[in-house]
N, C-alpha and C. Protein backbone atom coordinates (compact mmCIF):
# COMPACT_ATOMS: atom_id res chain seq x y z
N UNK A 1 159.40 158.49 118.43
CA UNK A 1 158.26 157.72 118.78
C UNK A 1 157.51 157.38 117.51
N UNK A 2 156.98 156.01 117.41
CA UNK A 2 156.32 155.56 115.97
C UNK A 2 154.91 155.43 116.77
N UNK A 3 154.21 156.31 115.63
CA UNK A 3 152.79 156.68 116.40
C UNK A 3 152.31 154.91 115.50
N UNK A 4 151.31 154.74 115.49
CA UNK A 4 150.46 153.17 114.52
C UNK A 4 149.40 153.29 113.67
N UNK A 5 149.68 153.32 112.71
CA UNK A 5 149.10 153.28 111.66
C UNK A 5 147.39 153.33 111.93
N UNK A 6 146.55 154.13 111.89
CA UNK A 6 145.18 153.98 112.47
C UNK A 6 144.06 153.50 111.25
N UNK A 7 144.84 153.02 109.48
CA UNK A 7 144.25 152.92 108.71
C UNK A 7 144.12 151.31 108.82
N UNK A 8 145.18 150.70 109.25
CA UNK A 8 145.61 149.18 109.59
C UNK A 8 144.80 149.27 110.80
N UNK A 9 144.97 149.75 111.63
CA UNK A 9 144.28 149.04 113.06
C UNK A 9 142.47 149.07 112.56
N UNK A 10 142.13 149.93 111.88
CA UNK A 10 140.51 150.00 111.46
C UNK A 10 140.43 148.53 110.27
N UNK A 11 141.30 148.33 109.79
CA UNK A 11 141.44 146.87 108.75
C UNK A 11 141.45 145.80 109.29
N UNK A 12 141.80 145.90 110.39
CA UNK A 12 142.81 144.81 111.63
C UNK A 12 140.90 144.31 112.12
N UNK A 13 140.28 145.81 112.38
CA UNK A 13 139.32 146.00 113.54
C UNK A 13 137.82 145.12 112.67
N UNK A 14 137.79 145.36 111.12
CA UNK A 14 136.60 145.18 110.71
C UNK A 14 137.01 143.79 110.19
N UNK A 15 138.20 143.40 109.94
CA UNK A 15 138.54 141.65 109.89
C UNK A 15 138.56 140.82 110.60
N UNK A 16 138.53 141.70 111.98
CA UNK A 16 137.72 140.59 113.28
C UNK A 16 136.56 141.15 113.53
N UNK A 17 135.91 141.82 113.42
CA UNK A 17 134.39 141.81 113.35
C UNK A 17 133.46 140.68 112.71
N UNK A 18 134.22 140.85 111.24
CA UNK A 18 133.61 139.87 110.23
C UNK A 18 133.95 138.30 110.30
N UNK A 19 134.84 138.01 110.87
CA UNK A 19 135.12 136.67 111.68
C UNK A 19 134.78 136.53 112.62
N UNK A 20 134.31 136.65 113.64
CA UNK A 20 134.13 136.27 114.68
C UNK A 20 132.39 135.61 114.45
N UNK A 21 131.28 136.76 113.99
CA UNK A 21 130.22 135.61 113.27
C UNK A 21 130.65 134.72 112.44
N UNK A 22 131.11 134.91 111.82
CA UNK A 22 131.54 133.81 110.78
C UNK A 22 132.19 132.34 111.48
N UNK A 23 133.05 132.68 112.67
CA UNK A 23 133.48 131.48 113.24
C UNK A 23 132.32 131.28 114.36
N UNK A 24 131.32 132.09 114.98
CA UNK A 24 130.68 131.45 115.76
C UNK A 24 129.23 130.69 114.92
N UNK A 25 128.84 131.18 114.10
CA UNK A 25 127.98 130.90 112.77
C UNK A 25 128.46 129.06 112.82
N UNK A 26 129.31 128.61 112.92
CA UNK A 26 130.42 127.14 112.31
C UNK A 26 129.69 126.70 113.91
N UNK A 27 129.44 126.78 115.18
CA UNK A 27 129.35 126.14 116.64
C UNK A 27 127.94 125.77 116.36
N UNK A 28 127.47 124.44 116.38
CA UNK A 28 126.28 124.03 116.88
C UNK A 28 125.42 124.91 117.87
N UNK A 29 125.58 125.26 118.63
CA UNK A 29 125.37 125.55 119.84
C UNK A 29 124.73 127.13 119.55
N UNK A 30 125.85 127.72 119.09
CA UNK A 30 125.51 129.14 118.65
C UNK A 30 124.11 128.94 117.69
N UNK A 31 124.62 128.42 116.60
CA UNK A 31 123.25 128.24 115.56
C UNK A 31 122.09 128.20 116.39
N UNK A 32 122.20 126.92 117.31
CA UNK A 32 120.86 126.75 117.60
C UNK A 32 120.60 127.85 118.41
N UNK A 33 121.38 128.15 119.16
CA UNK A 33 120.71 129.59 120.12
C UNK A 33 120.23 130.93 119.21
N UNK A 34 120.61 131.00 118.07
CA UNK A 34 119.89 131.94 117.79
C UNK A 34 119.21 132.15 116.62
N UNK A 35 118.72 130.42 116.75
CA UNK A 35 117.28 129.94 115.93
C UNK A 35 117.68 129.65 114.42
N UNK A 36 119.37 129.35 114.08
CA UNK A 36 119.12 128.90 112.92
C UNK A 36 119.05 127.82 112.35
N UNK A 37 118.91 126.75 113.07
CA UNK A 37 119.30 125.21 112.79
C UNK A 37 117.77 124.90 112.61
N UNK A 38 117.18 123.83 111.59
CA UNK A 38 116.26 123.95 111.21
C UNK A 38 115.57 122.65 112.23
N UNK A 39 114.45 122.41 112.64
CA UNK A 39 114.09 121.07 113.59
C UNK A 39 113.01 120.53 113.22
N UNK A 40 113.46 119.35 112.26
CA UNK A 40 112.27 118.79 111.35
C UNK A 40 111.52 118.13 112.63
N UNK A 41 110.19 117.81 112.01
CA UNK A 41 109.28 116.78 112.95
C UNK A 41 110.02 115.47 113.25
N UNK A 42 109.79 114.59 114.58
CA UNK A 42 110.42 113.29 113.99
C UNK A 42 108.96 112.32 113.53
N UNK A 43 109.10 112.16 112.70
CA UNK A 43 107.99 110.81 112.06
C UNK A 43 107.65 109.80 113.21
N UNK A 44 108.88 109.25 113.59
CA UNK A 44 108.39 108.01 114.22
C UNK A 44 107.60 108.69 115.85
N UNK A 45 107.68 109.95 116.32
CA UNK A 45 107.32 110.57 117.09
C UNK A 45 105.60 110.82 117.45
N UNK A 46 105.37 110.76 116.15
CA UNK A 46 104.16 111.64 115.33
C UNK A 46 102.99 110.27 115.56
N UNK A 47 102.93 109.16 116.60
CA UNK A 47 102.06 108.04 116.39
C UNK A 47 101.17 107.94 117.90
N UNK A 48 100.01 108.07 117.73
CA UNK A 48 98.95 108.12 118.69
C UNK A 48 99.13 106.89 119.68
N UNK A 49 99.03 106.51 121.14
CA UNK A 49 99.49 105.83 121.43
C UNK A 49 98.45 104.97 121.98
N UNK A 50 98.57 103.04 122.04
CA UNK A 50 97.00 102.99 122.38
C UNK A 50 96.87 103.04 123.74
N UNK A 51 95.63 102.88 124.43
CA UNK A 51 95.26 102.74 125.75
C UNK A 51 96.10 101.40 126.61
N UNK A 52 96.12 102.27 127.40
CA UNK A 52 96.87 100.91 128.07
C UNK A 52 96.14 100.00 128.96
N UNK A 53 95.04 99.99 128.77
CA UNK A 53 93.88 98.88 129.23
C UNK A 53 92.66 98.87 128.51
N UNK A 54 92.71 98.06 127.76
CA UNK A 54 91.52 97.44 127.18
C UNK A 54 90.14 97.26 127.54
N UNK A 55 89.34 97.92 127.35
CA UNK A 55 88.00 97.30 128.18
C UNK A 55 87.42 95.48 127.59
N UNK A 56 87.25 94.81 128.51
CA UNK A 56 86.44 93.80 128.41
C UNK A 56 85.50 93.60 127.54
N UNK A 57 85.38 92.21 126.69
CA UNK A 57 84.37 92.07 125.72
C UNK A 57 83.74 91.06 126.65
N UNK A 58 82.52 91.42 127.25
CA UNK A 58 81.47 90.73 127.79
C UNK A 58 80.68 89.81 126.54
N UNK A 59 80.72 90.19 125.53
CA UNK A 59 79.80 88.87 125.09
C UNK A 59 80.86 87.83 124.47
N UNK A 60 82.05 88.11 124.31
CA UNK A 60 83.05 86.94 124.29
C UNK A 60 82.89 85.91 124.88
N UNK A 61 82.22 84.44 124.61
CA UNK A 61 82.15 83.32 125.78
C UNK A 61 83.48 82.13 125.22
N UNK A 62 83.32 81.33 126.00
CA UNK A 62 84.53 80.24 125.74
C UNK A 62 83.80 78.83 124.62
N UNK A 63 84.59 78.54 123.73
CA UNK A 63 83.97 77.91 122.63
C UNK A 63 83.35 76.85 123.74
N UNK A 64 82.65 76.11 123.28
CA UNK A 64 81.82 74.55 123.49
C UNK A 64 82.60 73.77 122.82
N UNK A 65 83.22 72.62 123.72
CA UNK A 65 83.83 71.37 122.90
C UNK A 65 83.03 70.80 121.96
N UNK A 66 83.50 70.53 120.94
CA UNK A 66 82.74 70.01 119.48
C UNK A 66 81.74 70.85 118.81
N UNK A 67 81.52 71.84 119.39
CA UNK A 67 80.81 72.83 118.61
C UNK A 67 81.40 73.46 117.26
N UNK A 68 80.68 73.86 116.67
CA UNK A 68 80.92 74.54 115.21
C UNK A 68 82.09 75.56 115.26
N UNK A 69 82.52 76.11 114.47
CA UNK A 69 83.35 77.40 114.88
C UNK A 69 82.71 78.42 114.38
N UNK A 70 82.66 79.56 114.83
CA UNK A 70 81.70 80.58 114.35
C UNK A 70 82.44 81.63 112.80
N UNK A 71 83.48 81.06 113.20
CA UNK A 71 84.23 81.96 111.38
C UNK A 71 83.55 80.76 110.16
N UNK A 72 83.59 79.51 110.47
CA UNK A 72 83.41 78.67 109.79
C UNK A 72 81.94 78.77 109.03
N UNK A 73 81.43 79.84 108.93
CA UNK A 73 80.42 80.04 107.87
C UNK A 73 79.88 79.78 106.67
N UNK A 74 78.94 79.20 106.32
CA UNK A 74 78.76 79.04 104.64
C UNK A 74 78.78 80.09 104.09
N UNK A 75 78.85 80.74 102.68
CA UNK A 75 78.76 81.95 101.37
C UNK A 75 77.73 82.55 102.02
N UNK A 76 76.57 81.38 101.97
CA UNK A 76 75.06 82.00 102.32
C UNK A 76 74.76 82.33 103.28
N UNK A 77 75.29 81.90 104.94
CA UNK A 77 75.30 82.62 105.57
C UNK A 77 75.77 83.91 105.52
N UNK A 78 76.97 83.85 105.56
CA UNK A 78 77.80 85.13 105.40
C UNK A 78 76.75 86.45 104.87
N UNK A 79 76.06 85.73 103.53
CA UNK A 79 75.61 86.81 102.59
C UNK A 79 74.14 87.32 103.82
N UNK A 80 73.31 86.17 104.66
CA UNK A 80 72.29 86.72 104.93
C UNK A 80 72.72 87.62 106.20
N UNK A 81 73.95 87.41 106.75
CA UNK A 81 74.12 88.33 108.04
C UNK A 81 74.46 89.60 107.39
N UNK A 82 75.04 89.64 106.35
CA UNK A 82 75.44 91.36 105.40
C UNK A 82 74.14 92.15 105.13
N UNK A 83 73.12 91.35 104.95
CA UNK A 83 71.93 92.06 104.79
C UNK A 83 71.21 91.77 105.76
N UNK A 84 71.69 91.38 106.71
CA UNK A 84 71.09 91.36 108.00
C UNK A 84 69.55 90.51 108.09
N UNK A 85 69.69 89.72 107.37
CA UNK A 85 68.54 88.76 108.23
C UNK A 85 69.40 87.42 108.64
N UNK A 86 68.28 86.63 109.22
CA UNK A 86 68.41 86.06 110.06
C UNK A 86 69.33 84.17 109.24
N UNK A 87 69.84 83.44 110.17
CA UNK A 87 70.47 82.51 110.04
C UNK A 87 69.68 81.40 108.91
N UNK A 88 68.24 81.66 108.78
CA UNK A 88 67.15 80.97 107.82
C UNK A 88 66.54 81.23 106.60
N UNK A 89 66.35 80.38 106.04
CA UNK A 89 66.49 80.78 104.16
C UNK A 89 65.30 81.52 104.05
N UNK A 90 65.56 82.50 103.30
CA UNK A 90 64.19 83.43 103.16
C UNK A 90 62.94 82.62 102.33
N UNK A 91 63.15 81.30 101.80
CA UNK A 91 61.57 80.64 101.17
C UNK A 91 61.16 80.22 102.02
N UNK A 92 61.40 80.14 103.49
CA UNK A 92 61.01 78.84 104.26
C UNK A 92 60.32 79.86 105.31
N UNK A 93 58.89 79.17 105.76
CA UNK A 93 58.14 79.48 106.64
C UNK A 93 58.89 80.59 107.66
N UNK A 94 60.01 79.97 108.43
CA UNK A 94 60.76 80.45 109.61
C UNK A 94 61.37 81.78 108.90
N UNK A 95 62.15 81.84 107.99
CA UNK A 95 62.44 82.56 107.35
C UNK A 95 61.26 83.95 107.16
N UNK A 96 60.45 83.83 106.22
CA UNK A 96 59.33 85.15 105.88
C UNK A 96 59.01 85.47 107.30
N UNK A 97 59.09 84.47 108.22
CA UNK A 97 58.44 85.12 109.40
C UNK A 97 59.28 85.97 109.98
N UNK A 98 60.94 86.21 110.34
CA UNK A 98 61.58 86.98 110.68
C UNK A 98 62.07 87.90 109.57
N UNK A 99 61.15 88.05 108.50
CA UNK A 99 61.35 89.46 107.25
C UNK A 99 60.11 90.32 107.41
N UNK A 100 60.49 91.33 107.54
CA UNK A 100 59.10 92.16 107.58
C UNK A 100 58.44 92.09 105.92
N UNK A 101 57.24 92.86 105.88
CA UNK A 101 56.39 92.80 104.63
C UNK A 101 57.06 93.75 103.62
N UNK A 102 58.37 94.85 103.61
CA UNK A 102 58.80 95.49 103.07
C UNK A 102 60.59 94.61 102.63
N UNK A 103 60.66 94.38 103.83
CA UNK A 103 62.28 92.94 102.71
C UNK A 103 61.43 91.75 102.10
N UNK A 104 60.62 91.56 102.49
CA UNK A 104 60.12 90.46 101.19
C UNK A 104 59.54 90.32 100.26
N UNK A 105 58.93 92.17 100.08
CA UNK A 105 58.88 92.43 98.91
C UNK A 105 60.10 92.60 98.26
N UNK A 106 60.95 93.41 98.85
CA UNK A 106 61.76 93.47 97.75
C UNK A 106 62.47 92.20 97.91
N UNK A 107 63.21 91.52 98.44
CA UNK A 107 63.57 89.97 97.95
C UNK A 107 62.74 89.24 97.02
N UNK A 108 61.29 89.41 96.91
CA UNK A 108 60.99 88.70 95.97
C UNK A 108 60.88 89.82 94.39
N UNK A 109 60.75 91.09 94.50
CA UNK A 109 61.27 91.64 93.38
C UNK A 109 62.52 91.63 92.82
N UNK A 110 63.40 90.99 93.84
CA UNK A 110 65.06 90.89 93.31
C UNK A 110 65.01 89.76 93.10
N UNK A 111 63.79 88.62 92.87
CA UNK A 111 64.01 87.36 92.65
C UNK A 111 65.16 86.61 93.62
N UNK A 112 64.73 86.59 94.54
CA UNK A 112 66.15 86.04 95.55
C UNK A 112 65.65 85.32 96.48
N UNK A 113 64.53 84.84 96.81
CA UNK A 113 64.22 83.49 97.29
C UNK A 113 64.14 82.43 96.40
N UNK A 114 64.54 82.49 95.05
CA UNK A 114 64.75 81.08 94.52
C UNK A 114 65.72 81.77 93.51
N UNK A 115 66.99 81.58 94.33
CA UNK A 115 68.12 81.90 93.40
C UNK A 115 68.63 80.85 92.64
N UNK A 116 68.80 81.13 91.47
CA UNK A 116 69.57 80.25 89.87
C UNK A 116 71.07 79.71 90.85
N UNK A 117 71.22 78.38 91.12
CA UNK A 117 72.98 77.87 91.47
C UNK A 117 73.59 77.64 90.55
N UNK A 118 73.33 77.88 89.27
CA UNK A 118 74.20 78.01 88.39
C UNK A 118 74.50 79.29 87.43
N UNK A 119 74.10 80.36 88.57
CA UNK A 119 75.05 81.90 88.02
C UNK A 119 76.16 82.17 88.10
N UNK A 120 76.75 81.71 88.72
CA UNK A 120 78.40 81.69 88.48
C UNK A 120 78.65 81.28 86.96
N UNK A 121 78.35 80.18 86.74
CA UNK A 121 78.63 79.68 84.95
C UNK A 121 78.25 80.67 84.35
N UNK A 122 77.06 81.37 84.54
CA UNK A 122 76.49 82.42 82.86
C UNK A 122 77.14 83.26 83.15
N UNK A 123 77.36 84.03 84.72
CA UNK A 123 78.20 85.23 84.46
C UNK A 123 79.53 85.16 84.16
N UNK A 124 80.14 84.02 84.41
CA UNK A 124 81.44 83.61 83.52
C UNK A 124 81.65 83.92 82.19
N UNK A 125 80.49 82.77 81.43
CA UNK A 125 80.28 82.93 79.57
C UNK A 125 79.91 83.94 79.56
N UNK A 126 79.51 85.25 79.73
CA UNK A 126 78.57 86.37 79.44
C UNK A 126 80.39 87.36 79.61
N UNK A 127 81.03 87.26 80.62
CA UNK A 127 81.93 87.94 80.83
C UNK A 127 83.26 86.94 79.66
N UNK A 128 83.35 86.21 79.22
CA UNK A 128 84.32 85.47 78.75
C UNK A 128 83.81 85.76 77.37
N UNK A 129 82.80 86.15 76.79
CA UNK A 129 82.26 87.02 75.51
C UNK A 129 82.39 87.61 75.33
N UNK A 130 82.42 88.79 76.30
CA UNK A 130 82.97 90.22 76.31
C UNK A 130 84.37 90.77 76.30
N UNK A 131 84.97 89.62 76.91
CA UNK A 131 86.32 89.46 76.93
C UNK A 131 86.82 89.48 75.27
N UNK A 132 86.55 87.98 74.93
CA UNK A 132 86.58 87.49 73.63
C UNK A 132 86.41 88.66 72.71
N UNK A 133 85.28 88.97 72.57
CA UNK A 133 85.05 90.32 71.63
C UNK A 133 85.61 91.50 71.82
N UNK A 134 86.20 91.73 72.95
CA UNK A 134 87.04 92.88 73.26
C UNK A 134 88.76 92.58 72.32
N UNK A 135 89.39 91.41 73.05
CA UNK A 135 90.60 90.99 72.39
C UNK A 135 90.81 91.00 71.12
N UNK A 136 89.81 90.77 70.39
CA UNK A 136 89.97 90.68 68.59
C UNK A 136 90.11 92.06 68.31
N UNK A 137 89.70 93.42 68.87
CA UNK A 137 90.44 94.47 68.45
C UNK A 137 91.85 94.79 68.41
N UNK A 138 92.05 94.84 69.75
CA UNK A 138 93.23 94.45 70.59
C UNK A 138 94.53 93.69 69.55
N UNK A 139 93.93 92.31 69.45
CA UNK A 139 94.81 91.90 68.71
C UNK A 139 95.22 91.97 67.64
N UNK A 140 94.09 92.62 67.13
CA UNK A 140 94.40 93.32 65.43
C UNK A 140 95.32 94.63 65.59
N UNK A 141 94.95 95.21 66.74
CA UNK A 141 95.97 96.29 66.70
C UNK A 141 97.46 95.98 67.18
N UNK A 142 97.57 94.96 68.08
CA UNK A 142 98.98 94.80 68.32
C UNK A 142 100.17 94.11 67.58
N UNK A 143 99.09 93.31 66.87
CA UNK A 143 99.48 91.85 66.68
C UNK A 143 98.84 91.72 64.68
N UNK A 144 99.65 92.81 64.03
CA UNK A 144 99.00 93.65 62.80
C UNK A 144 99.20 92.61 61.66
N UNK A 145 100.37 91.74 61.76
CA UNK A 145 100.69 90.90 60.95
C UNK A 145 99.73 89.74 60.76
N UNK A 146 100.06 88.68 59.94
CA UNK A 146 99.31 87.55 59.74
C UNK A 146 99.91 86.46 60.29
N UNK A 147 99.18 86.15 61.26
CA UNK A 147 99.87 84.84 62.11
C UNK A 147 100.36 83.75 61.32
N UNK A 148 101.30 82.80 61.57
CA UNK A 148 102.19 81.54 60.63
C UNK A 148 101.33 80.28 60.79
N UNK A 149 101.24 80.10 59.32
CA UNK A 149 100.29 78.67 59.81
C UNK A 149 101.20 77.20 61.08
N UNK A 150 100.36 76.82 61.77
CA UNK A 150 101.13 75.93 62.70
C UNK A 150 101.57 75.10 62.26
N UNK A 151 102.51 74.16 62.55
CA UNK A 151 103.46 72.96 61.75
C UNK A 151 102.30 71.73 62.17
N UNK A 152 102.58 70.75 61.16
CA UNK A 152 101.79 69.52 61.94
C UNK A 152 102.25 68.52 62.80
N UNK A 153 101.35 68.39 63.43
CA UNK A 153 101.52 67.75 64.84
C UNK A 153 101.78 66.32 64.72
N UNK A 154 102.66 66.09 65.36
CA UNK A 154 102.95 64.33 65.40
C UNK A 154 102.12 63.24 66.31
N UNK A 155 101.95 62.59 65.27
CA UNK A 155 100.70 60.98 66.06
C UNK A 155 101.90 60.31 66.46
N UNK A 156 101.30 60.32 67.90
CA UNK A 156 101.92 59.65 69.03
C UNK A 156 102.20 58.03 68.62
N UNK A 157 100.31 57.58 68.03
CA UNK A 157 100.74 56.50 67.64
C UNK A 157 101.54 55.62 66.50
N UNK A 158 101.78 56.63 65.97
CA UNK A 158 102.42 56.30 64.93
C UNK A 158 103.99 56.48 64.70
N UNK A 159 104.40 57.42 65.49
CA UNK A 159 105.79 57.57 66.23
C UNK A 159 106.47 56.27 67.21
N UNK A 160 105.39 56.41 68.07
CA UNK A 160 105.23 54.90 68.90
C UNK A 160 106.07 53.74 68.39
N UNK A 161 104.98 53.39 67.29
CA UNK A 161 104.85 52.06 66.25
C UNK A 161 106.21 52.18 65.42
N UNK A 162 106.65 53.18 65.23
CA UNK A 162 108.14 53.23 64.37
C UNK A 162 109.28 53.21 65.46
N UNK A 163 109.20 53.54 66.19
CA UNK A 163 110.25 53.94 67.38
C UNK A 163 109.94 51.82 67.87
N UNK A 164 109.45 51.31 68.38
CA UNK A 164 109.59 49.88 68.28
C UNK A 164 109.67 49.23 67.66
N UNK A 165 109.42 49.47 65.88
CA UNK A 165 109.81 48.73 65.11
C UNK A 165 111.30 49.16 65.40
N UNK A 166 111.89 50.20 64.89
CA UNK A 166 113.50 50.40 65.15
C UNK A 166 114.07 49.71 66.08
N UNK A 167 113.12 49.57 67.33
CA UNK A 167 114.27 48.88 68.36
C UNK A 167 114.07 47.02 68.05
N UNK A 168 112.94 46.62 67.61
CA UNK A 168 113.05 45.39 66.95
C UNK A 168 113.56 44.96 66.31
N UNK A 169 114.44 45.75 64.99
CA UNK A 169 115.04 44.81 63.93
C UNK A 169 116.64 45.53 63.74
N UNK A 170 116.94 46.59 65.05
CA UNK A 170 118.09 47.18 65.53
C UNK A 170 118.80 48.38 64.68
N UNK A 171 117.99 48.80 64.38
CA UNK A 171 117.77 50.25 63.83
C UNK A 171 118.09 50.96 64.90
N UNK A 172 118.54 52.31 64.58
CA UNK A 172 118.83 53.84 65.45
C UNK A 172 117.56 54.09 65.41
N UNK A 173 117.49 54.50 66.38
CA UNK A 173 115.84 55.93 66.16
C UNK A 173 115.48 56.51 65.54
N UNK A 174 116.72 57.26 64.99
CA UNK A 174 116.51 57.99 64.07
C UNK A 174 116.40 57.67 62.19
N UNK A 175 116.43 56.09 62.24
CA UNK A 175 116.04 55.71 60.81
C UNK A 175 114.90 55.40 60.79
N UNK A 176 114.27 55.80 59.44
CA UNK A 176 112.52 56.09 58.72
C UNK A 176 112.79 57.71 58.50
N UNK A 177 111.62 57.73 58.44
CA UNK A 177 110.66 58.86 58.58
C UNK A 177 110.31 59.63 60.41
N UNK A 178 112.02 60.42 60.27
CA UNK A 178 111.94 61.09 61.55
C UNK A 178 111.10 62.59 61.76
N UNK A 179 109.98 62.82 62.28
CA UNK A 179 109.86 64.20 62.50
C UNK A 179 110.83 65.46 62.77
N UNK A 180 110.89 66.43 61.91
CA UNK A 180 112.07 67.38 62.43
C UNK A 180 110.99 68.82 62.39
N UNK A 181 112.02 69.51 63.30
CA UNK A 181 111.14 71.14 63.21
C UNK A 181 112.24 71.96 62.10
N UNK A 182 111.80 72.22 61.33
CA UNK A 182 112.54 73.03 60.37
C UNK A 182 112.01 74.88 60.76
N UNK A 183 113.00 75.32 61.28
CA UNK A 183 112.77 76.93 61.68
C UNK A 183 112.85 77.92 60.17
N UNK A 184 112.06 78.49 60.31
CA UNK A 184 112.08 79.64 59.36
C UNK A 184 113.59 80.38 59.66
N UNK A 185 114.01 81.01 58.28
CA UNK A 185 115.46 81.63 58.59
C UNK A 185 114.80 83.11 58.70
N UNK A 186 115.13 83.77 59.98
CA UNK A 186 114.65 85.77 59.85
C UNK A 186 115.46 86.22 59.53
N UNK A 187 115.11 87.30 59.35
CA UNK A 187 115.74 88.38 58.58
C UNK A 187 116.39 89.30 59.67
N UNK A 188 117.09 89.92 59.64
CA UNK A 188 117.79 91.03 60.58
C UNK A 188 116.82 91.44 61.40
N UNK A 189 115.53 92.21 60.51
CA UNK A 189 115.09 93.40 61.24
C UNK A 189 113.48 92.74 61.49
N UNK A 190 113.71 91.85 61.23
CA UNK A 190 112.21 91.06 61.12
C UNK A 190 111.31 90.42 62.74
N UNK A 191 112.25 90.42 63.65
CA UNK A 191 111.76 90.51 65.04
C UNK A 191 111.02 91.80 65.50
N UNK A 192 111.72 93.21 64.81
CA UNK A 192 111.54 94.28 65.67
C UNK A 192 110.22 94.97 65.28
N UNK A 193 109.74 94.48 63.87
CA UNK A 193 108.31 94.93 63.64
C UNK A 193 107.35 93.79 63.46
């Protein structure tokens, strides 16, 4: 009688122990049952949803044929509904009368019942100075070299006047005194600084 090896059957015994998690570890199913599969949020999930009935805008009315459109606002309107007065210019009778005695002081300490219409222009030049005087650092620092004097510019009329004499007495175009651009020759390394 061959008794069985009981050192093999304990080898046999702990090599299916250790496989059997190992192959159930690999099943979807398993994982998730015993909480290892990870379950991100879903994003598109994550969005508040709106009401599904709207309440009514009672002061909504239906336009008037040929009437104005109400987006269609002037600057100045616009500006007096932001500060909340009324549709009328603050110098005018109708006007002071719907400002209390505390906005028209200060409107007239902000100088703003007789506003300058030509502040747009100064705060332009005032900002286009600052600009200006800012860039000349700027450009000294970027721009370290000494700029190339410009080539001279060709008179139209005088190009003109040669370009029809040529075609009058059957000359090419290109006989006289043709303007040419003659390019400076660079140097290898002379772009890179």
């Amino acid at each position: 009688m061959v008794r069985p090896n009981p050192s093999g059957r304990r080898l046999l015994t702990v090599l299916a122990m250790l496989a059997v998690p190992a192959l159930l570890g690999g099943c979807d199913s398993t994982r998730e049952a015993l909480g290892l599969n990870k379950k991100a949020p879903d994003e598109f999930a994550v969005v508040t949803k709106a009401p599904l009935a709207l309440p009514p805008e009672f002061g909504l009315r239906p336009p008037e044929p040929g009437a104005p459109r109400p987006q269609d606002r002037t600057a100045q309107d616009r500006a007096r509904s932001a500060l909340g007065l009324t549709g009328t210019a603050p110098g005018t009778a109708a006007g002071s009368a719907a400002l209390s005695s505390g906005e028209a002081a200060l409107l007239q300490q902000a100088r703003a019942t007789n506003p300058d219409p030509d502040i747009r222009r100064k705060i332009n030049d005032e900002f286009t100075q600052l600009a200006e005087r800012d860039s000349s650092f700027v450009d000294r620092l970027v721009f370290w070299q000494k700029a190339e004097d410009p080539g001279l510019a060709v008179d139209p009329a005088k190009e003109a006047q040669r370009l029809r004499e040529n075609a009058a007495t059957g000359k090419p175009p290109t006989a006289g005194t043709v303007p040419t651009i003659k390019r400076k020759e660079r140097g290898p390394l002379e772009g890179l600084f």
